[in-house]
PDB file of N, CA and C in Angstrom:
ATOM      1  N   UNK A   1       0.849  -1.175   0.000  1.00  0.00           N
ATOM      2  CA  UNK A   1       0.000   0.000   0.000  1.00  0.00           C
ATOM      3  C   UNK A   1       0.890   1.232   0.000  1.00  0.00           C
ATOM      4  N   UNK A   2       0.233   2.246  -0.622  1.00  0.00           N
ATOM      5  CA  UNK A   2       1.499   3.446  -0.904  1.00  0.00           C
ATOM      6  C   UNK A   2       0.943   4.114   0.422  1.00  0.00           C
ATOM      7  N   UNK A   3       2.365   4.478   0.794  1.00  0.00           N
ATOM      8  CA  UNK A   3       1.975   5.801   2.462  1.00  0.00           C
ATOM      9  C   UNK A   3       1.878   7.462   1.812  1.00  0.00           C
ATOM     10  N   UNK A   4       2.163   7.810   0.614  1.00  0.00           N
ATOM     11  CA  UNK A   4       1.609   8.485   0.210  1.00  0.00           C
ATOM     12  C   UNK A   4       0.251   9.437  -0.457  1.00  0.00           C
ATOM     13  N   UNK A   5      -0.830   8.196  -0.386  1.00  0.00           N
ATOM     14  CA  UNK A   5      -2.023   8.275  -0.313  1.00  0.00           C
ATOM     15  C   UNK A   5      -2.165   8.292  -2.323  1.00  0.00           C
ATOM     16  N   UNK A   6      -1.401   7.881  -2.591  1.00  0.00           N
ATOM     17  CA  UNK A   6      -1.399   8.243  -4.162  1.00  0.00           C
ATOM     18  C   UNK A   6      -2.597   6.846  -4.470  1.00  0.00           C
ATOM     19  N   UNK A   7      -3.278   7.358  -5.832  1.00  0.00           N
ATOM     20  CA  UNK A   7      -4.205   6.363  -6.491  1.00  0.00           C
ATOM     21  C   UNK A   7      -3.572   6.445  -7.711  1.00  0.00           C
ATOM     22  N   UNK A   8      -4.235   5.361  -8.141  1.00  0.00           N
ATOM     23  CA  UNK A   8      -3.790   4.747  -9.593  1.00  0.00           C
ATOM     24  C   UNK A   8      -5.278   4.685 -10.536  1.00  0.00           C
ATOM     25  N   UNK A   9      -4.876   5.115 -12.003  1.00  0.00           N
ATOM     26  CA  UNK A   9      -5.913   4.920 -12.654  1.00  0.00           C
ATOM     27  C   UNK A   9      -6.217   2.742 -12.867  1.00  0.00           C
ATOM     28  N   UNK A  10      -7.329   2.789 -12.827  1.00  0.00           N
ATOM     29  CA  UNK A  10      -7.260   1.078 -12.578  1.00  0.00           C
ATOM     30  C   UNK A  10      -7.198   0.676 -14.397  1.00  0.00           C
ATOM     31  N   UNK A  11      -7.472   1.201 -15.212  1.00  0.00           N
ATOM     32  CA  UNK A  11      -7.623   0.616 -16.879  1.00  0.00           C
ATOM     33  C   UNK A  11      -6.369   0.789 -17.462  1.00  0.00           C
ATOM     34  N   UNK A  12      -5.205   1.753 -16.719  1.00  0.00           N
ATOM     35  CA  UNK A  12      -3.722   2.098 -17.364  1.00  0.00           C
ATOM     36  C   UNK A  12      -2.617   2.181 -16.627  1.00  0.00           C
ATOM     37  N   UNK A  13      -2.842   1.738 -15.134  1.00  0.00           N
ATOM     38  CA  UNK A  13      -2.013   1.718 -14.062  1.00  0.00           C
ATOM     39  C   UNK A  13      -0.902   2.870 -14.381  1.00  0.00           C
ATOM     40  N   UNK A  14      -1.441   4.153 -14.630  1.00  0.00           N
ATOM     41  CA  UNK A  14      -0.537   5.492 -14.145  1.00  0.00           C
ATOM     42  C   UNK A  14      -1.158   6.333 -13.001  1.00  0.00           C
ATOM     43  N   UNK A  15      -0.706   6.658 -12.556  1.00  0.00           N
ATOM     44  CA  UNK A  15      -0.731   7.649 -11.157  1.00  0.00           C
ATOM     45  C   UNK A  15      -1.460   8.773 -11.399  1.00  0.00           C
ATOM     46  N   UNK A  16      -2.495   8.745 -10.685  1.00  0.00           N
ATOM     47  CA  UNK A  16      -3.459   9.847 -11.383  1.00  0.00           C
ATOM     48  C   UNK A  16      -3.370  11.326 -10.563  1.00  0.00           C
ATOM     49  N   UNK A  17      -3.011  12.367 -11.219  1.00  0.00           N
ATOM     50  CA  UNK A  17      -2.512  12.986 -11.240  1.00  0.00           C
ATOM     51  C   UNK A  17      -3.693  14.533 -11.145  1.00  0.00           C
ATOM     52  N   UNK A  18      -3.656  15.193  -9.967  1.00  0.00           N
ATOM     53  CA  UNK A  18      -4.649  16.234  -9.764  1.00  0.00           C
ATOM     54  C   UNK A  18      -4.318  17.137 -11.147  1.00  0.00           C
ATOM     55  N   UNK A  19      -5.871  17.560 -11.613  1.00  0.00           N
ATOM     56  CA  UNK A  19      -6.109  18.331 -12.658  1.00  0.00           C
ATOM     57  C   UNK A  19      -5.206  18.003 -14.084  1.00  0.00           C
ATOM     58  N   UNK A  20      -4.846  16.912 -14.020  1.00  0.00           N
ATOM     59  CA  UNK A  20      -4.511  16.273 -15.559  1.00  0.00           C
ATOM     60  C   UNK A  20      -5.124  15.326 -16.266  1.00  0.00           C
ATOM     61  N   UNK A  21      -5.664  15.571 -18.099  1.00  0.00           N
ATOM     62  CA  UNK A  21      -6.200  15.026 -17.917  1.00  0.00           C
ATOM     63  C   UNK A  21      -5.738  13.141 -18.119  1.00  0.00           C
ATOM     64  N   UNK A  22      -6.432  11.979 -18.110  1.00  0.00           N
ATOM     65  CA  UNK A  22      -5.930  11.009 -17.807  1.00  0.00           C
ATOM     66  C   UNK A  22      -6.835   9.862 -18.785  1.00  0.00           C
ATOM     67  N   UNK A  23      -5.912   9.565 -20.422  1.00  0.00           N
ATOM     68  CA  UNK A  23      -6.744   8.943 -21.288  1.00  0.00           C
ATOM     69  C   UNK A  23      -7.247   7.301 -21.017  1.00  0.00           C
ATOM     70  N   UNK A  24      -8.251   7.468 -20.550  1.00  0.00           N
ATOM     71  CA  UNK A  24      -8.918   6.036 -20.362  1.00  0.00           C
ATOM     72  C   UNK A  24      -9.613   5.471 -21.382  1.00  0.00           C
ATOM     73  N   UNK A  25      -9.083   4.555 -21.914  1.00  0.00           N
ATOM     74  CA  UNK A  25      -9.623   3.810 -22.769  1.00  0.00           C
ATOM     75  C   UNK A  25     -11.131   3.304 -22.818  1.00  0.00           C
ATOM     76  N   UNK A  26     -11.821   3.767 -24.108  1.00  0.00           N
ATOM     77  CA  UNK A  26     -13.573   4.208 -24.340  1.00  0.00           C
ATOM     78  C   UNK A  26     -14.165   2.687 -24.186  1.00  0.00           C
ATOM     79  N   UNK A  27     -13.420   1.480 -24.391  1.00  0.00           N
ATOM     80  CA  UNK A  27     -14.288   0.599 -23.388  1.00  0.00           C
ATOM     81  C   UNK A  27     -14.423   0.456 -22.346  1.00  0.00           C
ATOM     82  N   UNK A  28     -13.171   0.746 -21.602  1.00  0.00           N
ATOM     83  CA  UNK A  28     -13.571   1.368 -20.111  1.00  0.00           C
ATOM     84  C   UNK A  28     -14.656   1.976 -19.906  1.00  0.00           C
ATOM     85  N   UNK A  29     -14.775   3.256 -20.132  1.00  0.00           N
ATOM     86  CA  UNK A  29     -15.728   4.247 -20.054  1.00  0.00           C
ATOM     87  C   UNK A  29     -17.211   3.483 -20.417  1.00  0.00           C
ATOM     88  N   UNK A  30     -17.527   2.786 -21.429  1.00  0.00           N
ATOM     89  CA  UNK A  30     -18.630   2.501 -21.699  1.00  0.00           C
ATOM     90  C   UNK A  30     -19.037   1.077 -20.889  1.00  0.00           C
ATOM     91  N   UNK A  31     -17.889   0.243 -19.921  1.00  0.00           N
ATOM     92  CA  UNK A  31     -18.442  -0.031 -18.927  1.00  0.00           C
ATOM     93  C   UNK A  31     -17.825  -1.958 -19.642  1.00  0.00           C
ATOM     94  N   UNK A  32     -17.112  -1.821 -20.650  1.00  0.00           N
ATOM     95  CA  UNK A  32     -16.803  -3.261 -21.364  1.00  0.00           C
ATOM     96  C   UNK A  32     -15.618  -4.130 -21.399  1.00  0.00           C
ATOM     97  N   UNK A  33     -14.971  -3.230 -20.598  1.00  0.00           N
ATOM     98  CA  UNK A  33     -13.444  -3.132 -20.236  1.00  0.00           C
ATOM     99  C   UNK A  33     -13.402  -3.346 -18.100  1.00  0.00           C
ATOM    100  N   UNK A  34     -12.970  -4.591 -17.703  1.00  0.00           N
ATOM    101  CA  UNK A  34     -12.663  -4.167 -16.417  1.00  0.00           C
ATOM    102  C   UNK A  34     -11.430  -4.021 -16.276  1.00  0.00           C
ATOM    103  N   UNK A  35     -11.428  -3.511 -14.824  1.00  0.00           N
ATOM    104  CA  UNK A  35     -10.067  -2.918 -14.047  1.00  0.00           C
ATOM    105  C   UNK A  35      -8.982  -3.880 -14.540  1.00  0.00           C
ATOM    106  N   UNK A  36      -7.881  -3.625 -14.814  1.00  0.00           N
ATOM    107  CA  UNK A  36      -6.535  -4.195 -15.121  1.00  0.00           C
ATOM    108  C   UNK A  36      -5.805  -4.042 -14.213  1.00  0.00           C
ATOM    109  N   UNK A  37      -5.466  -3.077 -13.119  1.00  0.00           N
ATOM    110  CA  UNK A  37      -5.057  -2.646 -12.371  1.00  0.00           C
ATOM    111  C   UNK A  37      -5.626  -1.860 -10.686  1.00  0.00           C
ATOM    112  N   UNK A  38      -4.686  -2.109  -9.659  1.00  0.00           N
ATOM    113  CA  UNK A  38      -5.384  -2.040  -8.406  1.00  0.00           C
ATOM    114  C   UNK A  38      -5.413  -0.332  -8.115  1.00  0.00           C
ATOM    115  N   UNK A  39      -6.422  -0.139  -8.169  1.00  0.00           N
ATOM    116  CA  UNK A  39      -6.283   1.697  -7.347  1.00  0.00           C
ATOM    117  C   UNK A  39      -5.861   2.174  -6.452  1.00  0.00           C
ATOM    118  N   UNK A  40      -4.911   1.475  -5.807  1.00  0.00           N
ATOM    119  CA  UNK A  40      -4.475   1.510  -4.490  1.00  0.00           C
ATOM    120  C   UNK A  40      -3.341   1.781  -4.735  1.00  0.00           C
ATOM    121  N   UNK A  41      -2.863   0.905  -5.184  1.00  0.00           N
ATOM    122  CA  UNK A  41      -1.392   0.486  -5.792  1.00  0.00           C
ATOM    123  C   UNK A  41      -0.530   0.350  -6.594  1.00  0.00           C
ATOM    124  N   UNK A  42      -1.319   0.063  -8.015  1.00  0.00           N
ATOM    125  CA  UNK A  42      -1.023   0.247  -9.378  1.00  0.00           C
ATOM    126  C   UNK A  42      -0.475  -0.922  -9.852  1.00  0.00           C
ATOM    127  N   UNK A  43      -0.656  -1.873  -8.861  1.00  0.00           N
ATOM    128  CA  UNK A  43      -0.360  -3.608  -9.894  1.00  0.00           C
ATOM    129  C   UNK A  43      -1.314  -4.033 -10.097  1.00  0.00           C
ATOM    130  N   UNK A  44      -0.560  -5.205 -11.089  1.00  0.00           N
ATOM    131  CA  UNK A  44      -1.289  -5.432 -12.171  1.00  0.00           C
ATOM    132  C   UNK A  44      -2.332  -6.364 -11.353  1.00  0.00           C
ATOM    133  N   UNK A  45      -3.600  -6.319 -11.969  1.00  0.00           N
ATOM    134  CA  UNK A  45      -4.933  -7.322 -11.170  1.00  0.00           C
ATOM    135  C   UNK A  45      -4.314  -8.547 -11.918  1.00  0.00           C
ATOM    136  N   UNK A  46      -5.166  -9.920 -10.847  1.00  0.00           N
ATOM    137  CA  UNK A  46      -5.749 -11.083 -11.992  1.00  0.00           C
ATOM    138  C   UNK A  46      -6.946 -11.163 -12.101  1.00  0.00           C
ATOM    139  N   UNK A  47      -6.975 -10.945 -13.315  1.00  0.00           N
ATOM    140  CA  UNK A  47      -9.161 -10.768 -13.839  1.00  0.00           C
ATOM    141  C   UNK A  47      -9.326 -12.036 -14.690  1.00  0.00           C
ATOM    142  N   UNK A  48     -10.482 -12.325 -13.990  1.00  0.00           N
ATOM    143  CA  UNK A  48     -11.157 -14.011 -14.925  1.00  0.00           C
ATOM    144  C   UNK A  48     -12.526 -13.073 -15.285  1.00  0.00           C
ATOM    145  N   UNK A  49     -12.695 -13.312 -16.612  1.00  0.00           N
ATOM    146  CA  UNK A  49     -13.716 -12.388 -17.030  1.00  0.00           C
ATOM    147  C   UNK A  49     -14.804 -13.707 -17.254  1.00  0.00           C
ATOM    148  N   UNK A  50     -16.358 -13.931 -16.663  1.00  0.00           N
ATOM    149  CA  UNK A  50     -17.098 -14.819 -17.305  1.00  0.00           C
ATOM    150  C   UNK A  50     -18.138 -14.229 -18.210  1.00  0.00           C
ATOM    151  N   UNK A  51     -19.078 -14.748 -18.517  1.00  0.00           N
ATOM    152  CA  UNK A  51     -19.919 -14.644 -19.462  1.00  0.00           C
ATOM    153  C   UNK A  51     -21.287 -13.922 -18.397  1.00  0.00           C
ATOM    154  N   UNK A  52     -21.319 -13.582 -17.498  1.00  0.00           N
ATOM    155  CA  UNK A  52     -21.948 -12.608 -16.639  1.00  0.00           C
ATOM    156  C   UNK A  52     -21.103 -11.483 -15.963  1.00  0.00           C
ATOM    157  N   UNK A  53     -20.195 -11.204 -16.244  1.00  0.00           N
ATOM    158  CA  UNK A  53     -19.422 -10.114 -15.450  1.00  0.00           C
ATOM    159  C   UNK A  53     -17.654 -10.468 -15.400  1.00  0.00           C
ATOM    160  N   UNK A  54     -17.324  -9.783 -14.598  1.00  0.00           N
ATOM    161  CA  UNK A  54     -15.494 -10.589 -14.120  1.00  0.00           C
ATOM    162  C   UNK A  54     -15.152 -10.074 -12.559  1.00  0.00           C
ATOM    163  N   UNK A  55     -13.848 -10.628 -12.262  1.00  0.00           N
ATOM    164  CA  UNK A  55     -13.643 -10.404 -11.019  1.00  0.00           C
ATOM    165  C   UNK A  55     -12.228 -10.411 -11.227  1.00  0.00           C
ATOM    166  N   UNK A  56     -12.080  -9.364 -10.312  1.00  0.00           N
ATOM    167  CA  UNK A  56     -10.547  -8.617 -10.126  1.00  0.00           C
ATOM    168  C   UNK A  56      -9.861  -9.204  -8.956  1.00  0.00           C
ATOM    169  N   UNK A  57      -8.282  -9.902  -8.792  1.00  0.00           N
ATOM    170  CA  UNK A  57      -7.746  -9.994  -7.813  1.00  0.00           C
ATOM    171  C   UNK A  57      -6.602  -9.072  -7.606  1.00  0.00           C
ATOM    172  N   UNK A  58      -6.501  -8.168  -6.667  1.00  0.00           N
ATOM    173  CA  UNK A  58      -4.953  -7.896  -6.143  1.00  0.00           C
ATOM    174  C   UNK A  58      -4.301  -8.575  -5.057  1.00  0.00           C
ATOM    175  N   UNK A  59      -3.178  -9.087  -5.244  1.00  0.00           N
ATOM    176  CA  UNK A  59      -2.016  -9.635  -4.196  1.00  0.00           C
ATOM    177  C   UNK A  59      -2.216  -8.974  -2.949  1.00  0.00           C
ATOM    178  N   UNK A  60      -2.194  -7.388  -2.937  1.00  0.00           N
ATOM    179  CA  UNK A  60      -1.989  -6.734  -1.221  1.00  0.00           C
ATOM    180  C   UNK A  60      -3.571  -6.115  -1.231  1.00  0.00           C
ATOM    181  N   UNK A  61      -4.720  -5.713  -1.988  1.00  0.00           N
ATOM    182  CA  UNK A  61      -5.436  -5.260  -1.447  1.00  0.00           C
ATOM    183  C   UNK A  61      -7.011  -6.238  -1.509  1.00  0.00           C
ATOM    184  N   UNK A  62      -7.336  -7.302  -1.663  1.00  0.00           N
ATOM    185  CA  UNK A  62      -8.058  -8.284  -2.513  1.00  0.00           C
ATOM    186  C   UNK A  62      -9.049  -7.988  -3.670  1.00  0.00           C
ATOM    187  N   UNK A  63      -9.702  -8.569  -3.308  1.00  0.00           N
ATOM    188  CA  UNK A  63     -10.722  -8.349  -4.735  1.00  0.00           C
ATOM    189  C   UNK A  63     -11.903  -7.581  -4.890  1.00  0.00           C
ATOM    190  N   UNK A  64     -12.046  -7.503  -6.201  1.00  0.00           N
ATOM    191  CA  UNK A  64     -13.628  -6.781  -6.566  1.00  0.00           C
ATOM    192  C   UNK A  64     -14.565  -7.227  -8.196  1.00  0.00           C
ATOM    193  N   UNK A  65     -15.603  -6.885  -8.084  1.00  0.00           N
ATOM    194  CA  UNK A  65     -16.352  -7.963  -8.894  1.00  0.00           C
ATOM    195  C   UNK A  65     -16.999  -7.062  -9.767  1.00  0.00           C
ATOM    196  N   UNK A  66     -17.762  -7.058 -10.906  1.00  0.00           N
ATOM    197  CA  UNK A  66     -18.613  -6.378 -11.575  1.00  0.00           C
ATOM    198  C   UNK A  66     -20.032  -6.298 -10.649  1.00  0.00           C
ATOM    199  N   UNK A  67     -20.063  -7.285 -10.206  1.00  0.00           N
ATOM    200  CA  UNK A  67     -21.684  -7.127  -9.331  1.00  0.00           C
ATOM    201  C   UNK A  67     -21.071  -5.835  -8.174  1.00  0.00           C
ATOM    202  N   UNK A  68     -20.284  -6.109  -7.459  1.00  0.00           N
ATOM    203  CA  UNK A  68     -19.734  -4.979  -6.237  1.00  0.00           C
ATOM    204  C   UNK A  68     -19.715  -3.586  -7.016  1.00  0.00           C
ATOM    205  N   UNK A  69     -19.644  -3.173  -8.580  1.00  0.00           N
ATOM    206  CA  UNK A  69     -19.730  -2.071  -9.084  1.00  0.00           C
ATOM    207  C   UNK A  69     -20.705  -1.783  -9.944  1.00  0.00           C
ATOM    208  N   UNK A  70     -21.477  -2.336  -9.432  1.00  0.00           N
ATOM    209  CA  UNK A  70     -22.948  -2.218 -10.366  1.00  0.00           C
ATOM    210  C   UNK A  70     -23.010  -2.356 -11.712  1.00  0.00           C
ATOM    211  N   UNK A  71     -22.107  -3.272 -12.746  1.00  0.00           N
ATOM    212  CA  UNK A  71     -21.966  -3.695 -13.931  1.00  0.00           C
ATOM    213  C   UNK A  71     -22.195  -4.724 -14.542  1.00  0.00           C
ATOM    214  N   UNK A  72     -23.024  -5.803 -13.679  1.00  0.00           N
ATOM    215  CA  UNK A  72     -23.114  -6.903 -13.670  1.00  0.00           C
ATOM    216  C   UNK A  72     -24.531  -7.033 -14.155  1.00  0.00           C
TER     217      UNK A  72
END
């Protein structure tokens, strides 16, 4: 976990950065694309994508699901 309080964009794992802007890829945005990356931390997830949704693992912070983000 960073002690700097820094977040990470989760679709491009760069450091998101106050008042810049930050190109997220338009399947992201339209909701078809999950997280690749942890917002916490900026490593890389393991995502098993099924045929109803997917689910995200990180090593230090655990997981999250399309149902937990209302995409499911």
């Amino acid at each position: 976990m960073t002690t700097s309080g820094e977040k990470f964009n989760p679709y491009t794992g760069r450091a998101l950065v106050p008042n810049a802007i930050d190109a997220t890829p338009q399947a992201a945005l339209l909701g078809l694309e999950p997280p690749r990356f942890c917002g916490d931390c900026g490593r890389r997830l393991v995502v098993q994508v099924m045929p109803n949704g997917w689910h995200s693992v990180c090593s230090r912070h655990g997981g999250i699901d399309s149902e937990s983000r209302g995409q499911r």
